[in-house]
C-alpha atoms as a PDB file:
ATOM      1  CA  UNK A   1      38.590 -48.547  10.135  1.00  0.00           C
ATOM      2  CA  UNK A   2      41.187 -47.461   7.329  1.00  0.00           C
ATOM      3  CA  UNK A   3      44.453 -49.381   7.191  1.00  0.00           C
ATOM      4  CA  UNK A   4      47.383 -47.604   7.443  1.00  0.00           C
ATOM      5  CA  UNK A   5      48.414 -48.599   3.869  1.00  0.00           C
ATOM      6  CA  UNK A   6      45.068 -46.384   2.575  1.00  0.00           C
ATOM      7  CA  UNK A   7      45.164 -43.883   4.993  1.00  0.00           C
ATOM      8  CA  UNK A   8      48.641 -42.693   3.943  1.00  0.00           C
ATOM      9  CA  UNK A   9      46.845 -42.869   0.357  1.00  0.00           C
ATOM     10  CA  UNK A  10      44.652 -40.534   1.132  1.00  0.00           C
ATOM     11  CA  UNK A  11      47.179 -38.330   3.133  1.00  0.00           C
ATOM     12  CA  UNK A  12      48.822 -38.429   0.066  1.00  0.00           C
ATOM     13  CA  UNK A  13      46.360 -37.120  -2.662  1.00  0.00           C
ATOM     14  CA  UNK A  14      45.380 -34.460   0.126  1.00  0.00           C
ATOM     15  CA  UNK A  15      48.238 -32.704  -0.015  1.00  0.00           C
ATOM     16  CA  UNK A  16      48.206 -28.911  -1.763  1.00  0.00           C
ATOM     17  CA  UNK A  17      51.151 -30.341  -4.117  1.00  0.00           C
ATOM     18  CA  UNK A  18      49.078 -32.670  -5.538  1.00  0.00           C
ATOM     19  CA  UNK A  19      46.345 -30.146  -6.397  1.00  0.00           C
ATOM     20  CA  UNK A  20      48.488 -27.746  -8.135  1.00  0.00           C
ATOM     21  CA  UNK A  21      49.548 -30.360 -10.334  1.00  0.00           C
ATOM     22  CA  UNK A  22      45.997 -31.154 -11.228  1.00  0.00           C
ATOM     23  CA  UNK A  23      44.785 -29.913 -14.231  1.00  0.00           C
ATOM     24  CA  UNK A  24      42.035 -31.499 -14.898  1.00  0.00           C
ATOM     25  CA  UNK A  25      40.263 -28.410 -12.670  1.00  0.00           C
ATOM     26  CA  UNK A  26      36.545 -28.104 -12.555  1.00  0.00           C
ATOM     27  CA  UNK A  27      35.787 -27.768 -16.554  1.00  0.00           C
ATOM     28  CA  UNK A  28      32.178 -27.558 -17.069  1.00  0.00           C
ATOM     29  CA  UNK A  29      31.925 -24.541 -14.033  1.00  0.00           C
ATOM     30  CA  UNK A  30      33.240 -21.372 -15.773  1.00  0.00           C
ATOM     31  CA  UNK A  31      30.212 -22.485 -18.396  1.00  0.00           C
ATOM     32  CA  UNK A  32      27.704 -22.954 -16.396  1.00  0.00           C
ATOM     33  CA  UNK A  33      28.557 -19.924 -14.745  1.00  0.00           C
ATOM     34  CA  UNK A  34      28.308 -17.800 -17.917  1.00  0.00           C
ATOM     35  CA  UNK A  35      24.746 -19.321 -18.920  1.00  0.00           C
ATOM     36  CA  UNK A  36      23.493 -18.511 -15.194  1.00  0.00           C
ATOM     37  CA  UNK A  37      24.692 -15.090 -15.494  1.00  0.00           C
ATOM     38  CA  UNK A  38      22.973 -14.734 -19.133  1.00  0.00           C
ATOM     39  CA  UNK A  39      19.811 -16.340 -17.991  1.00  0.00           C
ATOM     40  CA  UNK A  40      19.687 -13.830 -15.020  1.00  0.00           C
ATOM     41  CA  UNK A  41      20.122 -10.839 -17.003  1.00  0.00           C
ATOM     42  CA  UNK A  42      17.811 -11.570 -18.975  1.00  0.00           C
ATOM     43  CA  UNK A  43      15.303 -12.254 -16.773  1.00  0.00           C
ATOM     44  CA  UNK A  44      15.657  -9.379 -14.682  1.00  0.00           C
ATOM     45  CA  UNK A  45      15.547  -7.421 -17.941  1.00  0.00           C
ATOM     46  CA  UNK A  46      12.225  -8.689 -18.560  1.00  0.00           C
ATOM     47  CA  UNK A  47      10.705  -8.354 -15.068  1.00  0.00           C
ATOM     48  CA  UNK A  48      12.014  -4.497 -15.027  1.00  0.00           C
ATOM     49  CA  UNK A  49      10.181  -4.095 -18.171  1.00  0.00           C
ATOM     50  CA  UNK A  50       7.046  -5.233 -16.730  1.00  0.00           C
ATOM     51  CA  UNK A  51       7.657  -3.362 -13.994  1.00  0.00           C
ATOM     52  CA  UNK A  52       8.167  -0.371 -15.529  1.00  0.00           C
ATOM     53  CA  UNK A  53       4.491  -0.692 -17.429  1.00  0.00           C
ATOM     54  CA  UNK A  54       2.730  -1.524 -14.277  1.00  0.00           C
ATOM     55  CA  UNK A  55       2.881   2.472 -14.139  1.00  0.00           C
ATOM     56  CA  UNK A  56      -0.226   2.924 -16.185  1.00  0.00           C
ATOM     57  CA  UNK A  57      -2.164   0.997 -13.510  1.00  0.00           C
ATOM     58  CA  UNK A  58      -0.877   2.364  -9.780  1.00  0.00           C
ATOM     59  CA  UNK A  59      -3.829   4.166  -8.499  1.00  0.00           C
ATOM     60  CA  UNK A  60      -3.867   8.040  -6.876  1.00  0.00           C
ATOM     61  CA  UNK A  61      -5.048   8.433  -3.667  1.00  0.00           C
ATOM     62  CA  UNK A  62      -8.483  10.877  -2.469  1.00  0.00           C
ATOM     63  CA  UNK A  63      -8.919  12.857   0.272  1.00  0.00           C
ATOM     64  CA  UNK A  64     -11.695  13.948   1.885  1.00  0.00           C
ATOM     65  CA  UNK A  65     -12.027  17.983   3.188  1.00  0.00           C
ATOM     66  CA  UNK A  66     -15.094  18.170   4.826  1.00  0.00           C
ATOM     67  CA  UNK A  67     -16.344  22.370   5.998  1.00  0.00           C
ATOM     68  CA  UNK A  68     -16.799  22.731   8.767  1.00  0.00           C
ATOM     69  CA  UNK A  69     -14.815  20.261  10.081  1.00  0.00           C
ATOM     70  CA  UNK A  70     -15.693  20.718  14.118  1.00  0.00           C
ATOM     71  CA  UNK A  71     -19.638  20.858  14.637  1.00  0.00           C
ATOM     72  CA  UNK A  72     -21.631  20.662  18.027  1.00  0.00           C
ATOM     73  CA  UNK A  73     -23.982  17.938  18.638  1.00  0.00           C
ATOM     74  CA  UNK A  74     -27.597  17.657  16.822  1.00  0.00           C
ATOM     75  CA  UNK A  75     -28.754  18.566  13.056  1.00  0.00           C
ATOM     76  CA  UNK A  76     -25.640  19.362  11.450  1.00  0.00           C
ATOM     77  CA  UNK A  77     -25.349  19.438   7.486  1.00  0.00           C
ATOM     78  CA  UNK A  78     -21.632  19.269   6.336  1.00  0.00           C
ATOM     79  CA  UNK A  79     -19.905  19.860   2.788  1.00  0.00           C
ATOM     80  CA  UNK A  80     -17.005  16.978   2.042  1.00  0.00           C
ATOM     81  CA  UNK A  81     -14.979  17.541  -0.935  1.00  0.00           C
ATOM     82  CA  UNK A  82     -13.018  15.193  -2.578  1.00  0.00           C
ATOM     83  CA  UNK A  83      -9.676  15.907  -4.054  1.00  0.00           C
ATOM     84  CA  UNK A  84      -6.997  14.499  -5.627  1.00  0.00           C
ATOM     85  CA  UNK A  85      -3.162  14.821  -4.368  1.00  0.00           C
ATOM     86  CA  UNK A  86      -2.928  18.374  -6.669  1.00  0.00           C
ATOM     87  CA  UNK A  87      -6.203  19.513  -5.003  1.00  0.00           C
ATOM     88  CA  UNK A  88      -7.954  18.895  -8.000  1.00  0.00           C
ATOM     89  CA  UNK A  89     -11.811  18.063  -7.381  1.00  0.00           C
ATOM     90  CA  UNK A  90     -13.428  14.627  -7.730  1.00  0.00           C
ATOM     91  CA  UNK A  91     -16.784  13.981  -9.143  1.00  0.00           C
ATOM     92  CA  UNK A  92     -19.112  11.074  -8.992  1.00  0.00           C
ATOM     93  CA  UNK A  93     -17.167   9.703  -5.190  1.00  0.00           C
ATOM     94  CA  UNK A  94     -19.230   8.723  -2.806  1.00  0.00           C
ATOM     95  CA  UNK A  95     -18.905   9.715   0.248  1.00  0.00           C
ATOM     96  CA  UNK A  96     -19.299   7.769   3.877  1.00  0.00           C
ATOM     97  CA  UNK A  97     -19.716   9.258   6.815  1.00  0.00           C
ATOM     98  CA  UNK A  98     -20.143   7.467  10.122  1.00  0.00           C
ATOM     99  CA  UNK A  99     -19.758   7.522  13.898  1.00  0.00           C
ATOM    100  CA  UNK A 100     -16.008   7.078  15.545  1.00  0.00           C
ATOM    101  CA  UNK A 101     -16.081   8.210  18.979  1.00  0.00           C
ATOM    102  CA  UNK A 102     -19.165  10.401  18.642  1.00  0.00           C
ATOM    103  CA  UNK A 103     -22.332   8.387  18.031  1.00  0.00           C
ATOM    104  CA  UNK A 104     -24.340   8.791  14.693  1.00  0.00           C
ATOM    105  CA  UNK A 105     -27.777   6.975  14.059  1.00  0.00           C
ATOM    106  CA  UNK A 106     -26.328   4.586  10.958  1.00  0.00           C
ATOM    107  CA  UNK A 107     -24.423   5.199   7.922  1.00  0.00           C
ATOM    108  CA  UNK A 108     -24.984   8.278   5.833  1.00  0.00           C
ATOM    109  CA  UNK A 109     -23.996   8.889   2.094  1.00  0.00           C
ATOM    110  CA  UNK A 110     -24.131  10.973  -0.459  1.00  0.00           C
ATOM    111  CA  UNK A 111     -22.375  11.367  -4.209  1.00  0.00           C
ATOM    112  CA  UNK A 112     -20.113  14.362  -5.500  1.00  0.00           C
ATOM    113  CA  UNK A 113     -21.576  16.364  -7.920  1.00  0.00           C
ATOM    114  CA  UNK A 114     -19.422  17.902 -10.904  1.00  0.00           C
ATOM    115  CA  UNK A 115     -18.135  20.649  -8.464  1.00  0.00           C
ATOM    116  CA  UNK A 116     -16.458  17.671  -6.363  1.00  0.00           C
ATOM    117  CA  UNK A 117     -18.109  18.075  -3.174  1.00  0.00           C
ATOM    118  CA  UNK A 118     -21.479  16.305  -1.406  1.00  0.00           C
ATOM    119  CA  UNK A 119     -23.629  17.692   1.256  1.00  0.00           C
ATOM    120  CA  UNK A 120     -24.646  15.040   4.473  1.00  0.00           C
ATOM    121  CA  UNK A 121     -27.003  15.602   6.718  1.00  0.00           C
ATOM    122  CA  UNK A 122     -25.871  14.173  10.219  1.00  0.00           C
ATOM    123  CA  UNK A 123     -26.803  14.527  13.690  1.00  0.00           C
ATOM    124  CA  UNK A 124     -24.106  13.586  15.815  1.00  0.00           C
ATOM    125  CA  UNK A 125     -24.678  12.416  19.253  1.00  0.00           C
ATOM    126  CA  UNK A 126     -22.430  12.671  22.439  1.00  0.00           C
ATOM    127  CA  UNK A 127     -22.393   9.820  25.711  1.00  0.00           C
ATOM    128  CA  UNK A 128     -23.205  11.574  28.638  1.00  0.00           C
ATOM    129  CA  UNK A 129     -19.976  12.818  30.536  1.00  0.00           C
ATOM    130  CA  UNK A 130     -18.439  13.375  26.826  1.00  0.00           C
ATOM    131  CA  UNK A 131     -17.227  16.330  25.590  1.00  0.00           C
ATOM    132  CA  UNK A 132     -15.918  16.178  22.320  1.00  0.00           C
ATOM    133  CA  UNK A 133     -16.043  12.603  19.859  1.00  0.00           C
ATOM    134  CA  UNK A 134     -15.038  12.487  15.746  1.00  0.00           C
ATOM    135  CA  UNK A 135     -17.240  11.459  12.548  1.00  0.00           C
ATOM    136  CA  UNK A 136     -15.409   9.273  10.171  1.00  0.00           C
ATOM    137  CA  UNK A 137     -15.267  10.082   6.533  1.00  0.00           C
ATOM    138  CA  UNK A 138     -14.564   7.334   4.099  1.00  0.00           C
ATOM    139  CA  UNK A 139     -14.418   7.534   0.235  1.00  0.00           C
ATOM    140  CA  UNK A 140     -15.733   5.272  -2.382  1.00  0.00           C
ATOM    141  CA  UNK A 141     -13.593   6.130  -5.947  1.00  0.00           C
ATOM    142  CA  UNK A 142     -15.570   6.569  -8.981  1.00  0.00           C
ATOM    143  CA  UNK A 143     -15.949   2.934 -10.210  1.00  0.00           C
ATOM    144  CA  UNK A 144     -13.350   2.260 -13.219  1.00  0.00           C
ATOM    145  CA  UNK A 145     -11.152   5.376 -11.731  1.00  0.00           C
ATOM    146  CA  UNK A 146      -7.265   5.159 -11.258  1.00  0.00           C
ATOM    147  CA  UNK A 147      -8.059   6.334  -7.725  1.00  0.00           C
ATOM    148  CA  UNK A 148      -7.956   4.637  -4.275  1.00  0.00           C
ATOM    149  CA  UNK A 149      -8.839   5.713  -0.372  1.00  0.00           C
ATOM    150  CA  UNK A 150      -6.888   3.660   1.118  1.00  0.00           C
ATOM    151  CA  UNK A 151      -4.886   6.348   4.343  1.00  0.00           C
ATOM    152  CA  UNK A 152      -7.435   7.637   6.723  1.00  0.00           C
ATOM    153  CA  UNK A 153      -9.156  11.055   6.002  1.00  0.00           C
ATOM    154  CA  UNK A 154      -9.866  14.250   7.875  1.00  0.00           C
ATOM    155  CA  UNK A 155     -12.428  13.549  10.743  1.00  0.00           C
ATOM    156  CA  UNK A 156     -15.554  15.924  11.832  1.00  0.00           C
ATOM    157  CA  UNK A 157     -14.679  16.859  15.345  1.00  0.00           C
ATOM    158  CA  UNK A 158     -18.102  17.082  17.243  1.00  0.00           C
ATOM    159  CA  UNK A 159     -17.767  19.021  20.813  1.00  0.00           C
ATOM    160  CA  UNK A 160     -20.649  20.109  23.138  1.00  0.00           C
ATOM    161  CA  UNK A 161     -20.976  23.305  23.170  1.00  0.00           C
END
């Protein structure tokens, strides 16, 4: 327990007359302050700097159009083309195709040509009491190209006809 000689002490130096008096204040702060602040700046200067050259390696992302894009089930060939977010045609992609809700007999592939687009061969399959399923196209980027599939593409809508 305090005495009541120390507690009025410290009553004492608590006071806000005492602190106004003080001026001895807090002298290394305003300093310290000042070379946070500088240090900050300048770090944030460099990360936007990096940031700003990261541009040269973001990545554009393909699309896939395939024609026609609803077939009926059985030997089917469809033309995907691959384009770029201008509609500008990508060559050497390869091209995935596989079953979503409509059933295909494995995985089948093919590579764009200099025109952009690749021909597959599929025949698509419906379960019995099913009337329409979709075919899944994916897209591999040319390897060492800026671009990127990464969203989900147009699917081949396959109804019984």
């Amino acid at each position: 327990m305090i005495d009541s000689e120390r507690g009025a002490a410290l009553v004492d130096r608590l006071r806000p007359e005492t602190f106004v008096a003080d001026d001895r204040a807090i002298e290394g702060l305003p300093v310290r302050l000042v070379i946070a602040l500088v240090v900050g700046v300048a770090s944030l200067s460099v990360m936007m700097s990096m940031i700003s050259g990261l541009s040269g390696l973001s990545v554009t992302e393909l699309d896939a159009r395939p024609s026609p894009e609803v077939v009926t089930p059985g030997d089917q060939s469809i033309e995907v083309a691959v384009v770029g977010p201008e509609g500008d045609r990508i060559a050497d992609a390869t091209v995935v195709v596989k079953g979503g809700s409509a059933e295909l007999d494995g995985v089948q592939t093919a590579t764009t040509g200099p025109n952009g687009t690749a021909t597959i061969s599929v025949a698509p399959q419906l379960r019995p009491n099913q009337d329409e399923g979709t075919l899944v196209i994916d897209i591999k980027p040319p390897a060492g190209s800026g671009f990127a599939d990464e969203r989900g593409n147009t699917k081949v809508l396959v109804v019984r006809g």
